[in-house]
Protein backbone atom coordinates (compact mmCIF):
# COMPACT_ATOMS: atom_id res chain seq x y z
CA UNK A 1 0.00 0.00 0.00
CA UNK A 2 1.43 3.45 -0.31
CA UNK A 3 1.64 5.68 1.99
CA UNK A 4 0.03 8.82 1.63
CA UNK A 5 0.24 12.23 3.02
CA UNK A 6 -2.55 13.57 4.50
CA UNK A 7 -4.17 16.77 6.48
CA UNK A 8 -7.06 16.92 8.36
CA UNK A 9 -9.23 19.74 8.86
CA UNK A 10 -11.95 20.31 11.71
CA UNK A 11 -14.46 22.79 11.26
CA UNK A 12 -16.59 23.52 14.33
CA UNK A 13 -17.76 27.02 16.36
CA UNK A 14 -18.39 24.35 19.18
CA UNK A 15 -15.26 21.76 19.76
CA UNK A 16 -11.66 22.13 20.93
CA UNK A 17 -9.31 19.78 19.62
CA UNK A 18 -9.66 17.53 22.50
CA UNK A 19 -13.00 17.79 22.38
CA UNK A 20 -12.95 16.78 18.19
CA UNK A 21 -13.97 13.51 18.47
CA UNK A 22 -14.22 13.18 14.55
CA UNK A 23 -10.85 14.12 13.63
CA UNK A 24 -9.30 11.80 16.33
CA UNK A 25 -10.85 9.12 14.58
CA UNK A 26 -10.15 10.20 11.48
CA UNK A 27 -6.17 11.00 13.00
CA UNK A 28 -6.47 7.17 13.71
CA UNK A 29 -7.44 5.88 10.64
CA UNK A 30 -5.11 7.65 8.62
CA UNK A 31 -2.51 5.73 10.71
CA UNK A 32 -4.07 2.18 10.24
CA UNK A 33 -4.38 2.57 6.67
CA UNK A 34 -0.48 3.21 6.68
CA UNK A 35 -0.66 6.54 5.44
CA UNK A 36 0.86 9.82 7.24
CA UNK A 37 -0.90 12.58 9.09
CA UNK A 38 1.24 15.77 8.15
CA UNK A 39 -1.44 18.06 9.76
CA UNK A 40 -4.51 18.58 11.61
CA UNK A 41 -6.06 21.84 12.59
CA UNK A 42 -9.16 23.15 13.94
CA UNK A 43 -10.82 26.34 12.69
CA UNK A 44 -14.25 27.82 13.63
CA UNK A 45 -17.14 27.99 10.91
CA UNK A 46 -15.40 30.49 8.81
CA UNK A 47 -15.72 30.49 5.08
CA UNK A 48 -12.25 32.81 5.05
CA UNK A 49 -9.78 30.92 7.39
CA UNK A 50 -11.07 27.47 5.67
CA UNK A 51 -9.98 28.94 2.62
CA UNK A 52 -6.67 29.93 3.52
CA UNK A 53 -5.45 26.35 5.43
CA UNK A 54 -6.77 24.45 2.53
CA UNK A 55 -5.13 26.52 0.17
CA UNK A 56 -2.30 26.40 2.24
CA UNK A 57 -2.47 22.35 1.84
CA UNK A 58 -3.39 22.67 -1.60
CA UNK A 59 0.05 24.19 -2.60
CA UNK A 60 2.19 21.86 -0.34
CA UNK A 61 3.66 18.83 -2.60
CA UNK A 62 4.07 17.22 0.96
CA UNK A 63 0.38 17.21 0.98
CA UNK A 64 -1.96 14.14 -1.34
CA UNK A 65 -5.23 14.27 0.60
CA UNK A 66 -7.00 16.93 2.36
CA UNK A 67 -10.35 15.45 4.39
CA UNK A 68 -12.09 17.99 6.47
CA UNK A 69 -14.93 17.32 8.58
CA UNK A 70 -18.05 19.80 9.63
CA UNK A 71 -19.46 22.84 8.15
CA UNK A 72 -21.14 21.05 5.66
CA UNK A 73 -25.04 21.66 7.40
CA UNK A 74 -27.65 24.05 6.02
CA UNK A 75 -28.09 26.34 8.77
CA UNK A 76 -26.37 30.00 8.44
CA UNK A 77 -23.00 29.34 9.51
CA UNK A 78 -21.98 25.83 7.86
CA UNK A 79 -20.29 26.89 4.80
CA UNK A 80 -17.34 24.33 4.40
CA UNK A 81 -18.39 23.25 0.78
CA UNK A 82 -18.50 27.37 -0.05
CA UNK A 83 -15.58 27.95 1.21
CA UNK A 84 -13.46 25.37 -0.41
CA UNK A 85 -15.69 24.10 -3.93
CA UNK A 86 -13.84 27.33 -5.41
CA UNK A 87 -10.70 26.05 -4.96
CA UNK A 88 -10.97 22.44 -6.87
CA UNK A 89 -10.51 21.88 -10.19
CA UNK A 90 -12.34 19.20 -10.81
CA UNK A 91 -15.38 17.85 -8.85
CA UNK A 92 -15.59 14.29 -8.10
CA UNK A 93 -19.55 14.22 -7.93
CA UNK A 94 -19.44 10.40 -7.33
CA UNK A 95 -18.12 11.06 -3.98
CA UNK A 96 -21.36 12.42 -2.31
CA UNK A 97 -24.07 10.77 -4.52
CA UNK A 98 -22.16 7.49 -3.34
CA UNK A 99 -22.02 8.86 0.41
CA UNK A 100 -25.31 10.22 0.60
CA UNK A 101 -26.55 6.23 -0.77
CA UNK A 102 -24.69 4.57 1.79
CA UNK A 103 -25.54 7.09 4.56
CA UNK A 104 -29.21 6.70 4.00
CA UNK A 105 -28.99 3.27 5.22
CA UNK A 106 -28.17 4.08 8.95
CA UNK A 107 -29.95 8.21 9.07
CA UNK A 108 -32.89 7.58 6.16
CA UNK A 109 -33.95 10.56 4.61
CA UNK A 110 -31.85 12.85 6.59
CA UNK A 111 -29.01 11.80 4.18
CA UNK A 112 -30.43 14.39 2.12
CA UNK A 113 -29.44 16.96 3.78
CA UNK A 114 -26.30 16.05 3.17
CA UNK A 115 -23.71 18.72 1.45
CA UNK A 116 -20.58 16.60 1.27
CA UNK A 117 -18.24 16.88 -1.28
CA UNK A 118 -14.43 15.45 -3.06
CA UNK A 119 -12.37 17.06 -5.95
CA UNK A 120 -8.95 17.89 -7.09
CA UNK A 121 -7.06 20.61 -6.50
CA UNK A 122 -3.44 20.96 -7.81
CA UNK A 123 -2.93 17.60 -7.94
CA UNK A 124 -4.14 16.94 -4.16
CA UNK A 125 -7.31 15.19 -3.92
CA UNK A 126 -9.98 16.70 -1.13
CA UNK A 127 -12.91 14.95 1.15
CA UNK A 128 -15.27 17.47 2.61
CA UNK A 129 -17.25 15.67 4.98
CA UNK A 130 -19.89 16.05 7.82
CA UNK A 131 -19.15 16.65 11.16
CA UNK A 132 -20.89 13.37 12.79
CA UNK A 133 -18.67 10.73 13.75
CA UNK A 134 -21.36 8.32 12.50
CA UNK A 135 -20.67 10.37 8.89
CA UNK A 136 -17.31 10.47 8.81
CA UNK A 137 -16.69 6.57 10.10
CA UNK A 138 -19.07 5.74 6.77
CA UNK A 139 -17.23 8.26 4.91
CA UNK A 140 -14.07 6.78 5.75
CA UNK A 141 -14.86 2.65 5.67
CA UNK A 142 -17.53 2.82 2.89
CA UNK A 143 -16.04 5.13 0.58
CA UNK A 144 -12.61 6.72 1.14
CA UNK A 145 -9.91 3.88 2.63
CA UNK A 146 -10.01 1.54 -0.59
CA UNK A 147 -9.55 5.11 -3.16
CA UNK A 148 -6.60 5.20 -1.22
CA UNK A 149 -5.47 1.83 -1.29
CA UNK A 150 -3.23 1.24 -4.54
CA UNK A 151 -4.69 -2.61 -4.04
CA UNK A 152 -8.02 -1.34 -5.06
CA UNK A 153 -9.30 -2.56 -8.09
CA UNK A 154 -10.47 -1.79 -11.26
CA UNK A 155 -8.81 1.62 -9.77
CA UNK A 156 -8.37 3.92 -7.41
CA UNK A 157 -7.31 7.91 -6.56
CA UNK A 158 -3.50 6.51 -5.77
CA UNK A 159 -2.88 5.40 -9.35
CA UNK A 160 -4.13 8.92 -10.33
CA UNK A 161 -2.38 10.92 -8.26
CA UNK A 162 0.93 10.90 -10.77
CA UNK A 163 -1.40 12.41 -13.21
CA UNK A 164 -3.61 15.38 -11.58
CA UNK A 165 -1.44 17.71 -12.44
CA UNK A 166 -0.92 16.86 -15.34
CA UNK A 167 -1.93 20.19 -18.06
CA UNK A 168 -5.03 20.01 -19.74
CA UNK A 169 -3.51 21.32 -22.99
CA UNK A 170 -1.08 18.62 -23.67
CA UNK A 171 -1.97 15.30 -25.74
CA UNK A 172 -1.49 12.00 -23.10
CA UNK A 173 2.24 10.26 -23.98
């Protein structure tokens, strides 16, 4: 498996890292997947200061994956998917019909509300999930540990990752 290095982003008005008992599971299943957590941060519902760490990720090289977790509700201050949809350059829409289908099974209906999102930014590859540690364990052992596995067949996001940045005017060699 390769090892991949990843940041983690908490979004919450409400939690303190110790309190952020999303990202420490998320922390922890980076690690048993074999890949490395570079970063993990905690910033308050701010459409502005999620912006800048992502962006901040987003122009590392020492950064493949960005997941962040909360801000992705409908009432006035979730605005995680606002704040960083603008920075990807392509969407990966599969990502939260797929979540939204597997999260109906354990919350129903409420999956709809639901504003989760993936994409690629400058060659690193972003999960914006929901804040619930019931949503981010499905997030994480439905949908996102086997697109980082390289063993994942017929593909996954690691064989890809050579290629994201690769420019869009240029014929394939």
């Amino acid at each position: 498996m390769a090892c991949l290095p990843v940041a983690l982003l908490t979004v919450s008005d409400r939690r303190s890292m110790a309190e952020d008992a999303s990202g420490a599971l998320l922390a922890q299943r980076v690690h048993q997947a074999g890949h490395e957590l570079v970063e993990r941060q905690l910033v308050p519902d701010d459409r502005y200061r999620i912006r800048a760490v992502v962006s901040g990720w987003i122009a590392n090289p020492g950064v493949a994956v960005v997941i962040s977790s909360g801000g992705t509700g409908l009432t006035g201050r979730d605005g995680t998917p606002e704040a960083i949809a603008p920075l990807l350059d392509k969407t990966i829409t599969g990502f939260g019909e797929l979540f939204r289908v597997v999260s109906f099974e354990s919350v129903g209906t409420s999956s709809l509300q639901s504003r989760c999102l993936a994409g690629v930014a400058n060659g690193t590859v972003l999960f914006v999930l929901p804040g619930s540690v019931d949503a981010v364990t499905t997030a994480w052992d439905r949908l996102i540990r086997a697109q980082l596995d390289d063993a994942t067949r017929p593909c996954n996001l690691v064989q890809l990752l050579p290629r994201l940045r690769e420019p869009m005017d240029q014929p394939p060699m």
